[in-house]
Protein backbone atom coordinates (compact mmCIF):
# COMPACT_ATOMS: atom_id res chain seq x y z
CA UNK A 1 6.35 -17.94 54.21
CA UNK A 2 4.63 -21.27 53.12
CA UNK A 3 6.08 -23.70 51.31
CA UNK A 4 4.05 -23.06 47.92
CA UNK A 5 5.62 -19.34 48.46
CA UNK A 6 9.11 -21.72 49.08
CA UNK A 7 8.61 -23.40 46.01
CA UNK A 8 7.07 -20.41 44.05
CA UNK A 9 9.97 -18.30 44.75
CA UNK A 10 12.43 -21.59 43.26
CA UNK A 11 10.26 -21.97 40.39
CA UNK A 12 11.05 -17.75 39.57
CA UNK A 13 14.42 -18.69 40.29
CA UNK A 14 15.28 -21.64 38.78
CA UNK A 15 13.78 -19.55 35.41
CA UNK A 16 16.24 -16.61 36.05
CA UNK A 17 19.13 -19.06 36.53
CA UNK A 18 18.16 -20.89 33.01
CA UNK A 19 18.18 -17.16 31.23
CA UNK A 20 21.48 -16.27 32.78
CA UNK A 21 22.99 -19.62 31.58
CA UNK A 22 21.39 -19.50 27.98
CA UNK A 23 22.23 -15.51 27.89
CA UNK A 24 25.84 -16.62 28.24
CA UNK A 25 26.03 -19.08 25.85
CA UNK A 26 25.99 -17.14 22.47
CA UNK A 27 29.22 -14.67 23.71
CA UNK A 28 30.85 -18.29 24.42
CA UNK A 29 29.96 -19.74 20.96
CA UNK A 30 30.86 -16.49 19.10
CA UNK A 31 34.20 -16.86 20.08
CA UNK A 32 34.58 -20.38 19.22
CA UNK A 33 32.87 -20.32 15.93
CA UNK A 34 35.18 -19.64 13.29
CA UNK A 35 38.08 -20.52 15.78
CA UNK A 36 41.27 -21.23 13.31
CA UNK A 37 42.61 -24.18 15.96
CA UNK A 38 40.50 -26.96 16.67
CA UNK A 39 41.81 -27.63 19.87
CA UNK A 40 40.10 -23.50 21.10
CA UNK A 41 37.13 -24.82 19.57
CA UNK A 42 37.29 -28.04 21.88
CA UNK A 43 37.85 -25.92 24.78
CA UNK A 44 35.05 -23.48 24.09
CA UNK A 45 32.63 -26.51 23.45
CA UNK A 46 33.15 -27.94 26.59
CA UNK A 47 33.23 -24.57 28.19
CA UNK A 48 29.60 -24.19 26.66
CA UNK A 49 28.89 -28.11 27.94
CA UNK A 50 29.72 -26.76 31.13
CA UNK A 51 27.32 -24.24 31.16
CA UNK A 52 24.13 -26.63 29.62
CA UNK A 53 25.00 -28.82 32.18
CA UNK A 54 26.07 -27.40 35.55
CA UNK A 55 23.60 -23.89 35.22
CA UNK A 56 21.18 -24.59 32.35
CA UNK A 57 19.46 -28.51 32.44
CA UNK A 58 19.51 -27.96 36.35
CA UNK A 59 17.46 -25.07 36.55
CA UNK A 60 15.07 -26.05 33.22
CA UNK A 61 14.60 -29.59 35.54
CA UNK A 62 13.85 -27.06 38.35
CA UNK A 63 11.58 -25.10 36.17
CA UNK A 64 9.62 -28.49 35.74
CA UNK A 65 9.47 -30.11 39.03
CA UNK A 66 8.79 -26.67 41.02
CA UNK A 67 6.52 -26.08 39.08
CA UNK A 68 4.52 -29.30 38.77
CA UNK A 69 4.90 -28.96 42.87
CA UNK A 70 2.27 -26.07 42.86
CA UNK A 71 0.00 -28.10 40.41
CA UNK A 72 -0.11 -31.59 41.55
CA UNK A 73 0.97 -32.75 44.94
CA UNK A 74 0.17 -31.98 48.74
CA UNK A 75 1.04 -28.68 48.16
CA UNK A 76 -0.91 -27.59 44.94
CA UNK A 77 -2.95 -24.42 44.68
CA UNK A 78 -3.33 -24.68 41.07
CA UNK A 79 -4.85 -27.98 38.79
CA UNK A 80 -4.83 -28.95 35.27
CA UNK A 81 -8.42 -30.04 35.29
CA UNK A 82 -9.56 -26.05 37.01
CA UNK A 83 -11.30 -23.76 34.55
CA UNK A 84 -9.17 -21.07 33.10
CA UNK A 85 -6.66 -23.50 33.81
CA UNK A 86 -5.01 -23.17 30.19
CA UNK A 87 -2.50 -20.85 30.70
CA UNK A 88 -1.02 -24.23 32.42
CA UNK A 89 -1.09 -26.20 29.76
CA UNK A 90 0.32 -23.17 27.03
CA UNK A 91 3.10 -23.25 30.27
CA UNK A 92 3.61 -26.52 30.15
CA UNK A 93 3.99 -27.17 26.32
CA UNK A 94 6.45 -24.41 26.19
CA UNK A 95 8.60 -25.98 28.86
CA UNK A 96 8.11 -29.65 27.03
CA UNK A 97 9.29 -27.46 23.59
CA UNK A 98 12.29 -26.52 25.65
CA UNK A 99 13.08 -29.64 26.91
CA UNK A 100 13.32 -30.27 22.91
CA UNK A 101 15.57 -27.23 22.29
CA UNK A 102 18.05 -27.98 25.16
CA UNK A 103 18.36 -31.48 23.62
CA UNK A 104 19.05 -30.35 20.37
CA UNK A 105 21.80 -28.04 21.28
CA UNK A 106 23.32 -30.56 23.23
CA UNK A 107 23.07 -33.08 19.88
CA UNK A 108 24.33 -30.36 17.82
CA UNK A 109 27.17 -29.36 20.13
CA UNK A 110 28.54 -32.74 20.48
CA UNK A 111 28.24 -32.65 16.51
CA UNK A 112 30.51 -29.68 16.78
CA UNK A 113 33.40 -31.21 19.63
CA UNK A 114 33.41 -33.76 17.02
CA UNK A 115 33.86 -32.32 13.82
CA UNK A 116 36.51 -30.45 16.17
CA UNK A 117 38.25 -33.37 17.20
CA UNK A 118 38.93 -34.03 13.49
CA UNK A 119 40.09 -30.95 12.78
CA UNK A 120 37.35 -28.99 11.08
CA UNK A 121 36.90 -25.22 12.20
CA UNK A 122 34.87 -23.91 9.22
CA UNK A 123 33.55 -25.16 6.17
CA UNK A 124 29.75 -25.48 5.57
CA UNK A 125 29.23 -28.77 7.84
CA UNK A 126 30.30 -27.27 10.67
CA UNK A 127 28.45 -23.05 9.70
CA UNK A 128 25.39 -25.89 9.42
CA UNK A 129 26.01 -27.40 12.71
CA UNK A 130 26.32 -24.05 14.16
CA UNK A 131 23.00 -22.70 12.38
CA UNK A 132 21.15 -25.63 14.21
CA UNK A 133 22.35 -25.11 17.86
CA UNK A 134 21.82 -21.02 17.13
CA UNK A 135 18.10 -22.24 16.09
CA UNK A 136 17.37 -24.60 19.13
CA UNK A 137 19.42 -21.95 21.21
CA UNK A 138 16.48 -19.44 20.07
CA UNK A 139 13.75 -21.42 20.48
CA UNK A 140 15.23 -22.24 24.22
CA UNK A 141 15.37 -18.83 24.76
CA UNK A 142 11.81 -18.24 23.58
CA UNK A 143 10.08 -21.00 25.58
CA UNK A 144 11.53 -19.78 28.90
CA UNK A 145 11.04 -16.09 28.17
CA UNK A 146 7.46 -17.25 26.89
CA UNK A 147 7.06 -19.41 30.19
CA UNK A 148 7.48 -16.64 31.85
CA UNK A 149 5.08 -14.76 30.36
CA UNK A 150 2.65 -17.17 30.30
CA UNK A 151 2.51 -18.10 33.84
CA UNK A 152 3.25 -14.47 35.55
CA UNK A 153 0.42 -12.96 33.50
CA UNK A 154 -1.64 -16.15 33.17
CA UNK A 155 -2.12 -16.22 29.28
CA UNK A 156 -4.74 -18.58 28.11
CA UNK A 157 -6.77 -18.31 30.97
């Protein structure tokens, strides 16, 4: 095995482990949202920090550098620049997009340990709060699962 097939194999990996750790999120969050005691709700948001931060930024950053490995570098079997090259760059907006989405639903869920921390369970702040992180949680999921897509069948080529 080379390395490219070294870092190739990461890169599939590193994709896998963001799915599993965005899969798990919404059974977290759907038993913290509506929670009648703030201090369940705290728990479950930092349960779902956990997650975002020890499973899912680790393997999006892995998505990222692996992959720019196999396109720039000493190691690089595919280019930018190449023709038919543009399923790379469809690849590598979608993982920019999900940079975006991971951000957001970490904005949004520090919104929600907040409003959490003062007390507030329900009400229409916090259903709005939740809306946004289900809506950047969706387009996270749809950038990696279109990643995916887009690089094993080489859309945009």
């Amino acid at each position: 095995m080379s390395l490219f097939d070294a870092v190739q194999v990461l890169h599939v990996l590193s994709a896998a482990l963001a799915l599993g750790g965005l899969a798990a999120l919404p059974f977290v969050a759907a038993r913290v949202h509506g929670a009648g005691d703030s201090r369940f709700a705290s728990y479950g948001l930092s349960i779902m920090r956990t997650i975002e931060m020890g499973l899912v930024w680790p393997a999006a950053a892995g998505i990222v550098g692996l992959g720019l490995a196999m396109v720039e570098g000493p190691i690089a079997r595919f280019s930018f620049t190449a023709e038919g090259s543009g399923w790379l760059h469809v690849g590598t907006t979608l993982w920019t997009v999900l940079a975006l989405a991971l951000y957001g639903m970490a904005r949004l869920r520090g919104e929600l340990v907040a409003e959490a921390e003062d007390g507030a369970t329900g009400g229409n702040p916090v259903r709005r709060l939740w809306q946004g992180w289900a809506a950047a949680w969706a387009l996270a999921i749809l950038c990696v699962a279109g990643g995916v897509a887009v690089m094993s069948l080489r859309l945009g080529a």
